[in-house]
Protein backbone atom coordinates (compact mmCIF):
# COMPACT_ATOMS: atom_id res chain seq x y z
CA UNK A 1 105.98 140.02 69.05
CA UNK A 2 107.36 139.88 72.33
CA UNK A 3 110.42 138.14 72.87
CA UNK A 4 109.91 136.88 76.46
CA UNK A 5 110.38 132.87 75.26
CA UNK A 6 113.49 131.40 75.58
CA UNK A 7 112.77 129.39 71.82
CA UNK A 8 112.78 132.95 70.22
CA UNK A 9 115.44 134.89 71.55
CA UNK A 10 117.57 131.39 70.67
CA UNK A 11 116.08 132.08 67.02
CA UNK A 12 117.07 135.48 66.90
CA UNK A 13 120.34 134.89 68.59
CA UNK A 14 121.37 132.52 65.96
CA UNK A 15 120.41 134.53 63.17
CA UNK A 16 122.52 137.03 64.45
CA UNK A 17 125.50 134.85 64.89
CA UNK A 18 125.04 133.57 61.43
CA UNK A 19 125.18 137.29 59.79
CA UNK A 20 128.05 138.05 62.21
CA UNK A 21 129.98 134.78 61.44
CA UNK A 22 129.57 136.26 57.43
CA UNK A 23 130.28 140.02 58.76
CA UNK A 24 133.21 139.53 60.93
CA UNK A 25 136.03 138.08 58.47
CA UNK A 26 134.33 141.20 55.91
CA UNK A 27 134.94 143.74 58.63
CA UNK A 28 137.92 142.67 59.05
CA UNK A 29 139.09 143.20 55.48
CA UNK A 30 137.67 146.28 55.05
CA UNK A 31 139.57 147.17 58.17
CA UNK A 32 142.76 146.39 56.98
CA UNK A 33 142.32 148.37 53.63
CA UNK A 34 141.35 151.33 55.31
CA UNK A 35 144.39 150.62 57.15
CA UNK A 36 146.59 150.76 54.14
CA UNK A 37 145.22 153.88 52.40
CA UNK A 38 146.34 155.48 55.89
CA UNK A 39 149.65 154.43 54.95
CA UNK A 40 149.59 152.25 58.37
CA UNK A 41 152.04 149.47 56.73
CA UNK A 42 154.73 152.19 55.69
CA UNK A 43 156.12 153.02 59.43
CA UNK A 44 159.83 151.05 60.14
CA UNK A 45 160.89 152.32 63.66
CA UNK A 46 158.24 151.73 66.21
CA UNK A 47 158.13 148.45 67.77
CA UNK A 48 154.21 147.74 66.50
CA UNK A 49 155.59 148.66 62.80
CA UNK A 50 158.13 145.58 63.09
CA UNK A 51 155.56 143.41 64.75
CA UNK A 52 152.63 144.00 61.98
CA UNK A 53 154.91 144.26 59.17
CA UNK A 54 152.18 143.29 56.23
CA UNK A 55 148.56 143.17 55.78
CA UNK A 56 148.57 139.82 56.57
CA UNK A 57 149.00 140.08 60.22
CA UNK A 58 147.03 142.99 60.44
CA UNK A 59 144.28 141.18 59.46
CA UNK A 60 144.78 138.36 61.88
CA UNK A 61 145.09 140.56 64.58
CA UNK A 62 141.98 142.44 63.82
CA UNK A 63 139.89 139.04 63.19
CA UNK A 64 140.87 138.12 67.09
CA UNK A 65 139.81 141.56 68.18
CA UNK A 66 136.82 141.03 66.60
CA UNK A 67 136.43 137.46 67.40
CA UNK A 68 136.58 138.50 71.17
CA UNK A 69 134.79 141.16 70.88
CA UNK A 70 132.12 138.85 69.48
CA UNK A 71 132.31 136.49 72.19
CA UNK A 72 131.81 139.28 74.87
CA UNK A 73 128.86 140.44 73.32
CA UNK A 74 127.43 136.84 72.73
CA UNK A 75 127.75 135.43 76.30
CA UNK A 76 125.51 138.66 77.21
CA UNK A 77 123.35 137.56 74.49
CA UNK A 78 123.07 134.47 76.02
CA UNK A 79 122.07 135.58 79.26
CA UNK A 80 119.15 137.92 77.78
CA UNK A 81 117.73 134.74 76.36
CA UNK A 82 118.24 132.97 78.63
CA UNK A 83 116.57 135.46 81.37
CA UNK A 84 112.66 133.91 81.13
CA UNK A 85 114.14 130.41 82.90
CA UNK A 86 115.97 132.77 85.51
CA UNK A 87 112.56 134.83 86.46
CA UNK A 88 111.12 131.45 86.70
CA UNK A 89 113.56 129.81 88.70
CA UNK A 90 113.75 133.14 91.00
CA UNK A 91 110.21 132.60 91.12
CA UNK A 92 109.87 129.14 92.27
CA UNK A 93 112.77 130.04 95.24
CA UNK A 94 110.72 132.32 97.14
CA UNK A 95 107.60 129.83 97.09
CA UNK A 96 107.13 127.43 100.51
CA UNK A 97 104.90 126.51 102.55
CA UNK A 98 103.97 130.17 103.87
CA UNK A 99 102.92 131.13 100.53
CA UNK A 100 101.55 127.98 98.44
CA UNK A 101 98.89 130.38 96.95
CA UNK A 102 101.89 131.87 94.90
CA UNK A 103 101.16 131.38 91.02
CA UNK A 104 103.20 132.20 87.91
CA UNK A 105 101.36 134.47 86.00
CA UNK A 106 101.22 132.32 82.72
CA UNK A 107 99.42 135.76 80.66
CA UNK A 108 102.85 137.81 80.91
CA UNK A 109 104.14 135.06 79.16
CA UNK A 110 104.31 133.50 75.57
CA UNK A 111 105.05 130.25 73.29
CA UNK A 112 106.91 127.15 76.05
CA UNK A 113 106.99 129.83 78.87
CA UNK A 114 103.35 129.40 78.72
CA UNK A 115 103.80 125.49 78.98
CA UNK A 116 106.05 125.57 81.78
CA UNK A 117 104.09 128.22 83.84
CA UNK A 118 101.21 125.82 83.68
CA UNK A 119 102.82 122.91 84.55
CA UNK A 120 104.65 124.53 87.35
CA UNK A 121 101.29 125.94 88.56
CA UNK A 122 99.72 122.33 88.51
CA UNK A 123 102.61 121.13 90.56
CA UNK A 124 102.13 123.83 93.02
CA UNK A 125 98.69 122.98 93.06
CA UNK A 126 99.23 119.14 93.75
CA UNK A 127 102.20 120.45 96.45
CA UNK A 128 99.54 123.05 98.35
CA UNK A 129 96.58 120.24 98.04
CA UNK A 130 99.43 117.29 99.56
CA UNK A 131 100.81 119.62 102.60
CA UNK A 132 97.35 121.08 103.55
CA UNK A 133 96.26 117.53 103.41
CA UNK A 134 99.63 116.14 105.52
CA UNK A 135 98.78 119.12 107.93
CA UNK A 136 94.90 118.33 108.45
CA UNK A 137 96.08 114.91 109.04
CA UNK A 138 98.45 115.75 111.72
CA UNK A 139 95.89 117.80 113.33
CA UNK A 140 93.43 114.81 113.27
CA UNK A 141 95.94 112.44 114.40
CA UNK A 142 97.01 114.33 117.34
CA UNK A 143 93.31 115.09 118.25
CA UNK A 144 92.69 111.48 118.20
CA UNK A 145 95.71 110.54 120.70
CA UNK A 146 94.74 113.91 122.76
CA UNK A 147 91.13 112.23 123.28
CA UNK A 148 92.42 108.93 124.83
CA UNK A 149 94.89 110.32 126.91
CA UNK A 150 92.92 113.17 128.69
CA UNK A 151 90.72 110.19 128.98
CA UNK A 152 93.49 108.05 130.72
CA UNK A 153 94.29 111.00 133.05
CA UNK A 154 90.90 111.43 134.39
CA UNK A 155 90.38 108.02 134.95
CA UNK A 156 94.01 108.11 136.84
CA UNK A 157 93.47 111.62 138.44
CA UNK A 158 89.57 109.44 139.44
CA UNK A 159 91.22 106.61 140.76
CA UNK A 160 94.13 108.27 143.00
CA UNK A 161 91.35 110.58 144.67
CA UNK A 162 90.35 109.36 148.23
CA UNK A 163 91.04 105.56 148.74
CA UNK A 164 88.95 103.64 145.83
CA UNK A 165 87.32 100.48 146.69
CA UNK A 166 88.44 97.03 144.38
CA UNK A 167 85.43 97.05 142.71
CA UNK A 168 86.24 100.59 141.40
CA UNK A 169 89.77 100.04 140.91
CA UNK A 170 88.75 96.94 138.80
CA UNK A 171 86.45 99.03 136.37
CA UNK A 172 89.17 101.83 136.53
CA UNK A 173 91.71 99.62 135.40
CA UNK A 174 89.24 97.78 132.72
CA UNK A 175 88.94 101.65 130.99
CA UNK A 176 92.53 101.97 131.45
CA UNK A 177 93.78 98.90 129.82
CA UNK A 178 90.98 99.60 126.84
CA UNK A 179 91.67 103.10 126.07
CA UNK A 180 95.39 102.18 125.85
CA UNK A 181 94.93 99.51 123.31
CA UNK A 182 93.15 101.71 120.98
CA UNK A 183 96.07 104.12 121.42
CA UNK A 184 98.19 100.74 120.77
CA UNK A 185 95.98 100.13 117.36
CA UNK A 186 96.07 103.58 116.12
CA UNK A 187 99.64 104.01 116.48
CA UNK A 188 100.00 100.52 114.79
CA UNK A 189 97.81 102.07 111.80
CA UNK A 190 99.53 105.10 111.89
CA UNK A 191 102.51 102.99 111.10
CA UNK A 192 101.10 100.68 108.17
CA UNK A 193 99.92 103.45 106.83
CA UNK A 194 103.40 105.60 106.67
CA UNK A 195 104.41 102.09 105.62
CA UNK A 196 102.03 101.91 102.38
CA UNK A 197 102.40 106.02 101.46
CA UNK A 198 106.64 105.02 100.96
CA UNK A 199 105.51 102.33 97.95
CA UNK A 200 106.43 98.94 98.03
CA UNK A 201 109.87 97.71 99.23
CA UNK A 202 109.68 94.37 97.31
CA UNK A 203 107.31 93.06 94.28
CA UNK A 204 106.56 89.68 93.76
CA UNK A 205 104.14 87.40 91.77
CA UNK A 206 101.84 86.19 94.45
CA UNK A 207 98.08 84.42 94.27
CA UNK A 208 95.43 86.42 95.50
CA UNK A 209 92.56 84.27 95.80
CA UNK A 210 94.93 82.07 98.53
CA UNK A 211 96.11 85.76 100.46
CA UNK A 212 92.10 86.01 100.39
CA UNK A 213 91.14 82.39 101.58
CA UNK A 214 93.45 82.77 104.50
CA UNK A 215 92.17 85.77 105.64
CA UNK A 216 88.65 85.12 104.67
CA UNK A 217 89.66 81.88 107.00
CA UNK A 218 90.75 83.65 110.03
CA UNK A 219 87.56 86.07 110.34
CA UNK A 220 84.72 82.94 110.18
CA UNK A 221 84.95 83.21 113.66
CA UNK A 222 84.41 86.93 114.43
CA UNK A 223 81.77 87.19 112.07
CA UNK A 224 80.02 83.91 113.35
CA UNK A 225 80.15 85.89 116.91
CA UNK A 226 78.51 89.17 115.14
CA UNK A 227 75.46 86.40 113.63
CA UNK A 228 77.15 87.07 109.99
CA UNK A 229 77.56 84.90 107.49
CA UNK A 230 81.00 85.23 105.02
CA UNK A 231 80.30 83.85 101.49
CA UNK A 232 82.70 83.66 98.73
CA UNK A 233 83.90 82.79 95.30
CA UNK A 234 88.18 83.06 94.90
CA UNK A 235 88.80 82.14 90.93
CA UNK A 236 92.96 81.95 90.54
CA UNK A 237 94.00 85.49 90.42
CA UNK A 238 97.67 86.44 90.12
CA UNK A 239 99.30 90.06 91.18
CA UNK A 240 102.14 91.29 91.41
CA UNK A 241 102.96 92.82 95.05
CA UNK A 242 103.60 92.42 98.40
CA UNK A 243 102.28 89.68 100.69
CA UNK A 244 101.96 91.90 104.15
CA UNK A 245 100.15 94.88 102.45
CA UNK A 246 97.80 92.85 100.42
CA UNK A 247 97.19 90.65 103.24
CA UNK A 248 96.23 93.93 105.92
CA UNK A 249 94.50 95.02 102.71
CA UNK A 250 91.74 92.34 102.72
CA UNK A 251 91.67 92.03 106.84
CA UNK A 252 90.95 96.15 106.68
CA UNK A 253 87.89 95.29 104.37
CA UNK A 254 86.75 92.11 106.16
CA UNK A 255 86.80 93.91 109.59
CA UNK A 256 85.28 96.81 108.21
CA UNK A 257 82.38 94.92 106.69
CA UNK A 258 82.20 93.21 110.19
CA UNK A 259 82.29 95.89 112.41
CA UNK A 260 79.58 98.11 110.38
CA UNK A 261 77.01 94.95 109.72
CA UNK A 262 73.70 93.98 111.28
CA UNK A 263 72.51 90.67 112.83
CA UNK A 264 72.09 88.21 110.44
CA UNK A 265 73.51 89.76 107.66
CA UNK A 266 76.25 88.49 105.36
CA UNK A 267 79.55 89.27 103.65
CA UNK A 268 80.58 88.25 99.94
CA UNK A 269 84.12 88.01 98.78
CA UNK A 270 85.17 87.42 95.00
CA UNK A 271 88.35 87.55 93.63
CA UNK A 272 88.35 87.39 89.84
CA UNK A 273 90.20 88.97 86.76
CA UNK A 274 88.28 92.61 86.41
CA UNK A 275 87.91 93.59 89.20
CA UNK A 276 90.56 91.51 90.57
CA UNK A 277 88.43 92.02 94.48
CA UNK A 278 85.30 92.54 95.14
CA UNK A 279 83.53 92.85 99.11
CA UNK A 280 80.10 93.16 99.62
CA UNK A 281 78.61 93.93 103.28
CA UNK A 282 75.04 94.51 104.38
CA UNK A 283 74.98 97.08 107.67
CA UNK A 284 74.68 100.85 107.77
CA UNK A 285 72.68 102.93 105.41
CA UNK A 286 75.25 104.90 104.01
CA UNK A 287 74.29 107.85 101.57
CA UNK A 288 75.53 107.93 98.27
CA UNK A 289 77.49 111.24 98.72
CA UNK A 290 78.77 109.82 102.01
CA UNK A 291 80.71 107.63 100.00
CA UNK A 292 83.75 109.19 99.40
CA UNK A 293 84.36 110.88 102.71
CA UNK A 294 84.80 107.51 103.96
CA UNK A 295 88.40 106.78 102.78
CA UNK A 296 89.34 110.18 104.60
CA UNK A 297 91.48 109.81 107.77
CA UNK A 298 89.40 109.60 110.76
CA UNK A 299 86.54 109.95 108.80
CA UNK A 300 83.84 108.18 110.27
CA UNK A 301 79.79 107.60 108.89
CA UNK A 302 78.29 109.18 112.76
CA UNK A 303 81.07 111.80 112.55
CA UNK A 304 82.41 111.09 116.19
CA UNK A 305 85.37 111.08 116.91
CA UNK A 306 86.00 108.05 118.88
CA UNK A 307 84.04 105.46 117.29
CA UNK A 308 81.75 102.95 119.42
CA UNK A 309 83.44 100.15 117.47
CA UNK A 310 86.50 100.20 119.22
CA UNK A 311 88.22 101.25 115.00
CA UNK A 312 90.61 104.27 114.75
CA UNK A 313 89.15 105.56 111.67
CA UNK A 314 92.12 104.84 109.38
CA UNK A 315 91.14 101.33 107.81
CA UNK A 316 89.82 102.57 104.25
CA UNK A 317 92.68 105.29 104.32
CA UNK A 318 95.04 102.38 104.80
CA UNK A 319 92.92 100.33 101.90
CA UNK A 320 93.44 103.38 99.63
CA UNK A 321 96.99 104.02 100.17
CA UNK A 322 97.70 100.25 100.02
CA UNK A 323 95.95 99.66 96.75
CA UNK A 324 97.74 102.90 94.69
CA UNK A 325 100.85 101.42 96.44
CA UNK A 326 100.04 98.62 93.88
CA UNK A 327 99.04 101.05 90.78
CA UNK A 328 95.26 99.45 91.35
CA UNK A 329 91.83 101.80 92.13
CA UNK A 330 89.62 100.97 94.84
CA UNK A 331 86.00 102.15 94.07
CA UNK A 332 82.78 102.27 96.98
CA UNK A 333 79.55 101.80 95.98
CA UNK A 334 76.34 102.40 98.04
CA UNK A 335 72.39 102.03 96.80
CA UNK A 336 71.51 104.38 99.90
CA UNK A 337 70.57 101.26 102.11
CA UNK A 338 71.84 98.21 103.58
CA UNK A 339 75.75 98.38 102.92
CA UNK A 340 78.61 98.83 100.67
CA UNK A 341 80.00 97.28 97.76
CA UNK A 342 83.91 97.72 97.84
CA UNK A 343 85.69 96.43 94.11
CA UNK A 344 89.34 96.67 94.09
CA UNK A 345 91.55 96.58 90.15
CA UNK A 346 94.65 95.63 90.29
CA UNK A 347 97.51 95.14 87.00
C-alpha cells in the first residue's frame, strides 16, 4: 500500500506514538539498570556523580532525553504526513491564468487525496471555463464599441471634408446622434449587467404580478405601434428580491418579444406559482438548437454584429444573470416557427 494519503500516514503515525508512549518509560528503565551494573551510581568526586546521586534521577533524566528525542523525531513525522497537502498546495501556486490547462494528476494518488484532486480539478475547470468566458466577453464588448465609433469617425472625418451642405450636415448629425445612443444603451447594459453578476444588494418580499402589470402597462404603447397585441393573465405571485432587477427583468423580455415580432402578432404574459413567469411571442423562426446561443453576449439570431433593431445584444444575458441573481432558472422554448416561449422559476 502506498502511503501517499494524509489519513494513513496519521494512522501509522499514531500507532507509532502509541508503542513509543509504552517503549519510552521501558527504555528508560532498562537504561538505568544497565547503568548500575556499570557501577555508574558508585562515583563521589565528579560534579555529575553529586548531581545524579541515585537511580532515581537517572531515570528522570534519561526519560527527558528520550522524551525530546521523541519530539524531534515526531515533528519530522509530522511533516512526512503531512507532505501530500504540501505537493498539493505547491501545486495549486504555480497555476494562473497562463496555464489553466494544469491538472492534478488524481492516479498518483490514493484514498481523500483522490477526493481532493478531483474537486480541485473541477474547480479549475469551472475557473478556466469563467475567465475564458470573462475574456471572450471583453473581446465582444470592445468589438461592439470599436464598430460604433469607427462608425462615428467616418461620419465626422465625412462631414469635415470640403464644406457640407445643411441637408448633409442634418443626415450626418441624425447618424451621429443614433450611433451614440446605442453606445449610450450598451454601456447602460454593460452596467446592469455587472450590476446583476455581484448578486443582490437587498432582498425583499415583493408582488410580482403588480412589477409585471406595470411594466406590461408601460409597453401597450410600443407594441400597439409594432401592430401587436399584449395579452395577459397575473395570478398573486410573491418573491423574494429586488424591485429594479426584476423590474429590467420583465422590460428585457417584453422588448425582446417586441422587437423580434411580426405584424399582427401578439404577446402573452402569465405570472403564476410554477413557473412563477411565463412570455410568449410570435416573430422569428428560431431553430431549436438556436435556442441556447441566444442568452450568449452579443449573440444575435442573423449573427451580425450590429443588429437592425437598434438592441445591443445583451438583453437575455442580462435576463439570465438577473434570474440566477434570484436562485430561479430561465428556460427558452422554440417549436422551429413563429416565436419563443420564455418561462422563468423563481423560490
Amino acid at each position: 500500500m502506498r502511503l501517499s494519503s494524509p489519513r494513513w500516514r496519521m494512522l501509522l503515525l499514531g500507532a507509532v506514538a502509541v508503542v513509543a508512549g509504552y517503549l519510552v518509560p521501558e527504555l528508560a528503565t532498562w537504561t538505568v539498570d544497565r547503568l548500575r551494573m556499570a557501577g555508574a551510581f558508585e562515583c563521589t568526586s565528579s560534579w555529575w556523580c553529586q548531581y545524579v546521586d541515585s537511580p532515581r534521577r537517572y531515570y528522570q533524566l534519561t526519560l527527558v532525553v528520550l522524551v525530546l528525542v521523541y519530539l524531534g523525531l515526531f515533528f519530522w513525522a509530522m511533516r512526512w504526513a503531512m507532505r501530500p497537502l504540501r505537493d498539493v498546495a505547491t501545486a495549486l501556486a504555480s497555476i494562473g491564468p497562463q496555464n489553466f490547462g494544469h491538472r492534478l494528476a488524481a492516479s498518483r494518488r490514493s484514498g481523500e487525496m483522490i477526493v481532493l484532486a478531483r474537486a480541485v480539478n473541477d474547480m479549475l475547470d469551472r475557473l478556466a471555463a469563467g475567465y475564458e468566458a470573462q475574456r471572450r466577453f471583453a473581446a465582444d464588448a470592445s468589438h461592439e464599441l470599436r464598430t460604433p465609433l469607427a462608425v462615428q469617425r467616418t461620419l465626422i472625418e465625412v462631414g469635415l471634408a470640403g464644406r457640407p451642405s445643411p441637408e448633409k450636415l442634418e443626415v450626418l448629425t441624425e447618424q451621429l446622434l443614433a450611433a451614440n445612443e446605442r453606445n449610450v444603451r450598451l454601456i447602460e447594459a454593460l452596467l446592469v449587467l455587472a450590476e446583476s453578476d455581484r448578486g443582490l444588494v437587498s432582498r425583499s418580499e415583493l408582488r410580482l404580478d403588480m412589477i409585471v402589470g406595470r411594466m406590461i402597462e408601460d409597453h401597450r404603447v410600443p407594441a400597439a405601434d409594432a401592430g401587436l397585441t399584449i395579452t395577459s393573465l397575473l395570478q398573486p405571485r410573491t418573491v423574494v428580491g429586488e424591485q429594479a432587477l426584476l423590474e429590467r427583468l420583465v422590460t428585457n423580455l417584453l422588448q425582446n418579444a417586441i422587437k423580434y415580432n411580426r405584424p399582427g402578432g401578439m404577446i402573452d404574459v402569465r405570472v403564476g406559482d410554477r413557473p412563477a413567469l411565463v412570455v410568449v411571442n410570435t416573430g422569428d423562426d428560431v431553430p431549436v438548437e438556436a435556442v441556447t446561443g441566444l442568452f450568449e453576449p452579443f449573440r444575435r439570431l442573423a449573427g451580425s454584429r450590429i443588429g437592425r433593431s437598434g438592441g445591443v445584444g445583451l438583453g437575455l444575458t442580462i435576463v439570465r444573470s438577473i434570474v440566477q441573481a434570484h436562485d430561479g432558472t430561465v428556460a427558452c422554448f422554440s417549436t422551429g416557427h413563429d416565436g419563443l416561449r420564455f418561462e422563468i422559476t423563481l423560490p
